[in-house]
N, C-alpha and C. Protein backbone atom coordinates (compact mmCIF):
# COMPACT_ATOMS: atom_id res chain seq x y z
N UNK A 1 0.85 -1.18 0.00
CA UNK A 1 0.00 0.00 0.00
C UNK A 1 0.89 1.24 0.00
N UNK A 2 0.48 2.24 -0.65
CA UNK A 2 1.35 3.33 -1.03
C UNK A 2 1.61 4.24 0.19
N UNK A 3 0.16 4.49 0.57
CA UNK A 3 -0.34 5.42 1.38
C UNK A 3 -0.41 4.94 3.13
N UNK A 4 -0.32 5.37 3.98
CA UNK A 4 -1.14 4.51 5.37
C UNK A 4 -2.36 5.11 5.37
N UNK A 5 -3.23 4.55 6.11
CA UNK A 5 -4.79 4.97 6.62
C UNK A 5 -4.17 5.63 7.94
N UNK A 6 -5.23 6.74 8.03
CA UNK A 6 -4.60 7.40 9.09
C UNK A 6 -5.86 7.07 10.61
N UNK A 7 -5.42 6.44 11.68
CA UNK A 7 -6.05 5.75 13.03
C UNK A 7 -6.44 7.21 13.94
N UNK A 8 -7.45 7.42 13.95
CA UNK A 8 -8.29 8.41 15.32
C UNK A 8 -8.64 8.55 16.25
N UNK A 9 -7.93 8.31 17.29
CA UNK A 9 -8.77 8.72 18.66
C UNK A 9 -9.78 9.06 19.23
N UNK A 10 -10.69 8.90 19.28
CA UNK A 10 -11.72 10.16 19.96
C UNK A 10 -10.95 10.21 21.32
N UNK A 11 -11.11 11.77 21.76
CA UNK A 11 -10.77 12.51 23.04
C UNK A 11 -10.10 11.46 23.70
N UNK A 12 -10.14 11.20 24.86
CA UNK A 12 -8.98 10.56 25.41
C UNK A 12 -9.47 9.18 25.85
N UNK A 13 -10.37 8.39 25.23
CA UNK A 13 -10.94 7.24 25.45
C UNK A 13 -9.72 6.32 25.37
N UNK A 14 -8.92 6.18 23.81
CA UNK A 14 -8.02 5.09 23.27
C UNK A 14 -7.41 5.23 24.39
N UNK A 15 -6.63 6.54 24.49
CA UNK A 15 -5.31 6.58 25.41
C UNK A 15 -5.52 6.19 26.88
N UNK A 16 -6.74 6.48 27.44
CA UNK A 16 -7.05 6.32 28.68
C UNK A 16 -6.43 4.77 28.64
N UNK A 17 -7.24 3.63 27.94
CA UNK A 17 -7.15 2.42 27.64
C UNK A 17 -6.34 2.08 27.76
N UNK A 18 -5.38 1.97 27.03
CA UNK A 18 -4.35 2.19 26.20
C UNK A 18 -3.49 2.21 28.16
N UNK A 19 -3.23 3.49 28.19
CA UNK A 19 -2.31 3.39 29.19
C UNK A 19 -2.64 2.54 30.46
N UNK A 20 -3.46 2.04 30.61
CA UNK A 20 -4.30 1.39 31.94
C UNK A 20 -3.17 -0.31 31.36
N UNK A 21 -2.97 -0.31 30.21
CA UNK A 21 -2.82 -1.79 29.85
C UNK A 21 -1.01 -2.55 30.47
N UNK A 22 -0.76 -2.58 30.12
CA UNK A 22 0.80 -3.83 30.52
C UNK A 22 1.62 -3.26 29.01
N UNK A 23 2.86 -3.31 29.00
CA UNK A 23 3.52 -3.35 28.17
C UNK A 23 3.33 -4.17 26.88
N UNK A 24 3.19 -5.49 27.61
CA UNK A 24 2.97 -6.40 26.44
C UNK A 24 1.74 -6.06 26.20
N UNK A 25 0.84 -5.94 26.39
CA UNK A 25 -0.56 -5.25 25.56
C UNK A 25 -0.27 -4.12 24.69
N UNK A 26 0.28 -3.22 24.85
CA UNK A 26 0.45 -2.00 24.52
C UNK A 26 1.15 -2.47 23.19
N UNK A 27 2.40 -3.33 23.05
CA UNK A 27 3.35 -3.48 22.27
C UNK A 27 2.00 -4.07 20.98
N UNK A 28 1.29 -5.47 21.80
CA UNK A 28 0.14 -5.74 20.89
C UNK A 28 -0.97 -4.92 20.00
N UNK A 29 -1.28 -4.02 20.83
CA UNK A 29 -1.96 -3.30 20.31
C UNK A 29 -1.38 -1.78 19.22
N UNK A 30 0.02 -1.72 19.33
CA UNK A 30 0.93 -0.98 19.06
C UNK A 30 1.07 -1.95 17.22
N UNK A 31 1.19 -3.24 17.50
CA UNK A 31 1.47 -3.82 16.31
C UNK A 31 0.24 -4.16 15.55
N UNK A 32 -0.81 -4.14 16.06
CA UNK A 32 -2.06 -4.44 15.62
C UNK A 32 -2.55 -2.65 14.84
N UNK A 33 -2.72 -1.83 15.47
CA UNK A 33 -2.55 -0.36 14.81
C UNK A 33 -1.95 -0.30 13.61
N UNK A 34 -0.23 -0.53 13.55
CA UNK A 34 0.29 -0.63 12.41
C UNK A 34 -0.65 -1.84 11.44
N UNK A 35 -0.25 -2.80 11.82
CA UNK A 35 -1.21 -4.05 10.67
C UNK A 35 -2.49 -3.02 9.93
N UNK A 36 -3.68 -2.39 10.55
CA UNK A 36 -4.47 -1.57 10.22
C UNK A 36 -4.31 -0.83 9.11
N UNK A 37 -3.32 0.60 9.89
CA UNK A 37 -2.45 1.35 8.86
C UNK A 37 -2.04 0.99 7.68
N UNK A 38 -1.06 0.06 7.50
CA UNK A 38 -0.51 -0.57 6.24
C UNK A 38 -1.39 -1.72 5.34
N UNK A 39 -1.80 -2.30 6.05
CA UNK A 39 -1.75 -3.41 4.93
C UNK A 39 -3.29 -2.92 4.17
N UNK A 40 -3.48 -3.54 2.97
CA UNK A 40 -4.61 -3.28 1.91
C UNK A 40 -5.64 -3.87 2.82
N UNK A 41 -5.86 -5.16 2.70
CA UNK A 41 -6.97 -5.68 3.26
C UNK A 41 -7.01 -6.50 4.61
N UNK A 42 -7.26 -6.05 5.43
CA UNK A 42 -7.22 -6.13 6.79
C UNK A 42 -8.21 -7.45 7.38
N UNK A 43 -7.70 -8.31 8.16
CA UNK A 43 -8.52 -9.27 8.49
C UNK A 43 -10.07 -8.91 9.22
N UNK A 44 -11.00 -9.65 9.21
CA UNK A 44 -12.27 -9.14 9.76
C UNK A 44 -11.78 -9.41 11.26
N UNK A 45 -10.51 -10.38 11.44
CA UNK A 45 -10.62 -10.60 13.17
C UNK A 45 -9.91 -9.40 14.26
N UNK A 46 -9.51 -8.53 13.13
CA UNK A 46 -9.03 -7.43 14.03
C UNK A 46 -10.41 -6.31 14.28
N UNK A 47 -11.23 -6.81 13.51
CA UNK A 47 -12.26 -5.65 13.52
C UNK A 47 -13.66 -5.75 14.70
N UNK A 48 -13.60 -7.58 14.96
CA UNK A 48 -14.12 -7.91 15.92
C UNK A 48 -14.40 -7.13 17.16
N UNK A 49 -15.98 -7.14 17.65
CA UNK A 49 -16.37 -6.15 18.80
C UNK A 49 -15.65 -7.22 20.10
N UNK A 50 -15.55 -6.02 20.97
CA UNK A 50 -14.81 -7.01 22.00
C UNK A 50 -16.32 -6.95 23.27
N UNK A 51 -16.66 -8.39 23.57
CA UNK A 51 -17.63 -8.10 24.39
C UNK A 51 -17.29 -7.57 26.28
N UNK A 52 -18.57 -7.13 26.59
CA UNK A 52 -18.30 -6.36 27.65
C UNK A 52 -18.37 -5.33 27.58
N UNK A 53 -18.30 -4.64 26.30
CA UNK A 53 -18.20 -2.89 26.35
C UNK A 53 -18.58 -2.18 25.42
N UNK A 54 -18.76 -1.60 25.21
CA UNK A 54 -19.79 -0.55 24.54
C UNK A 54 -19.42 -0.01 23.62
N UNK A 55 -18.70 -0.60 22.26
CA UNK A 55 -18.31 -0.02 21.16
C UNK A 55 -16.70 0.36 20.88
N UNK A 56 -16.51 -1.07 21.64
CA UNK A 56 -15.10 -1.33 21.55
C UNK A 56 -15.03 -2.50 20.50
């Protein structure tokens, strides 16, 4: 892919998250972001709702 897709935040929800997590989460979710970004066609299993929460 030529271009990256560019990933959005709303207000400080991600980051809140995000920092609450472990390193090794972070690194995961750090490499999972990129995967997003770059590649053309993105698996449906990253897109998966995560249950428990409300539009995650």
């Amino acid at each position: 892919m030529d271009k990256e897709r560019q990933v959005v935040a709303y207000k400080r929800y991600f980051l809140d998250f995000y920092e609450a997590q472990s390193d090794k989460v972070q690194r995961k979710i750090e490499w999972t972001l990129k995967l997003i970004k770059t590649t053309l066609n993105v698996p449906d299993k990253y897109f998966k709702h995560i249950e428990g929460t409300k539009g995650l």
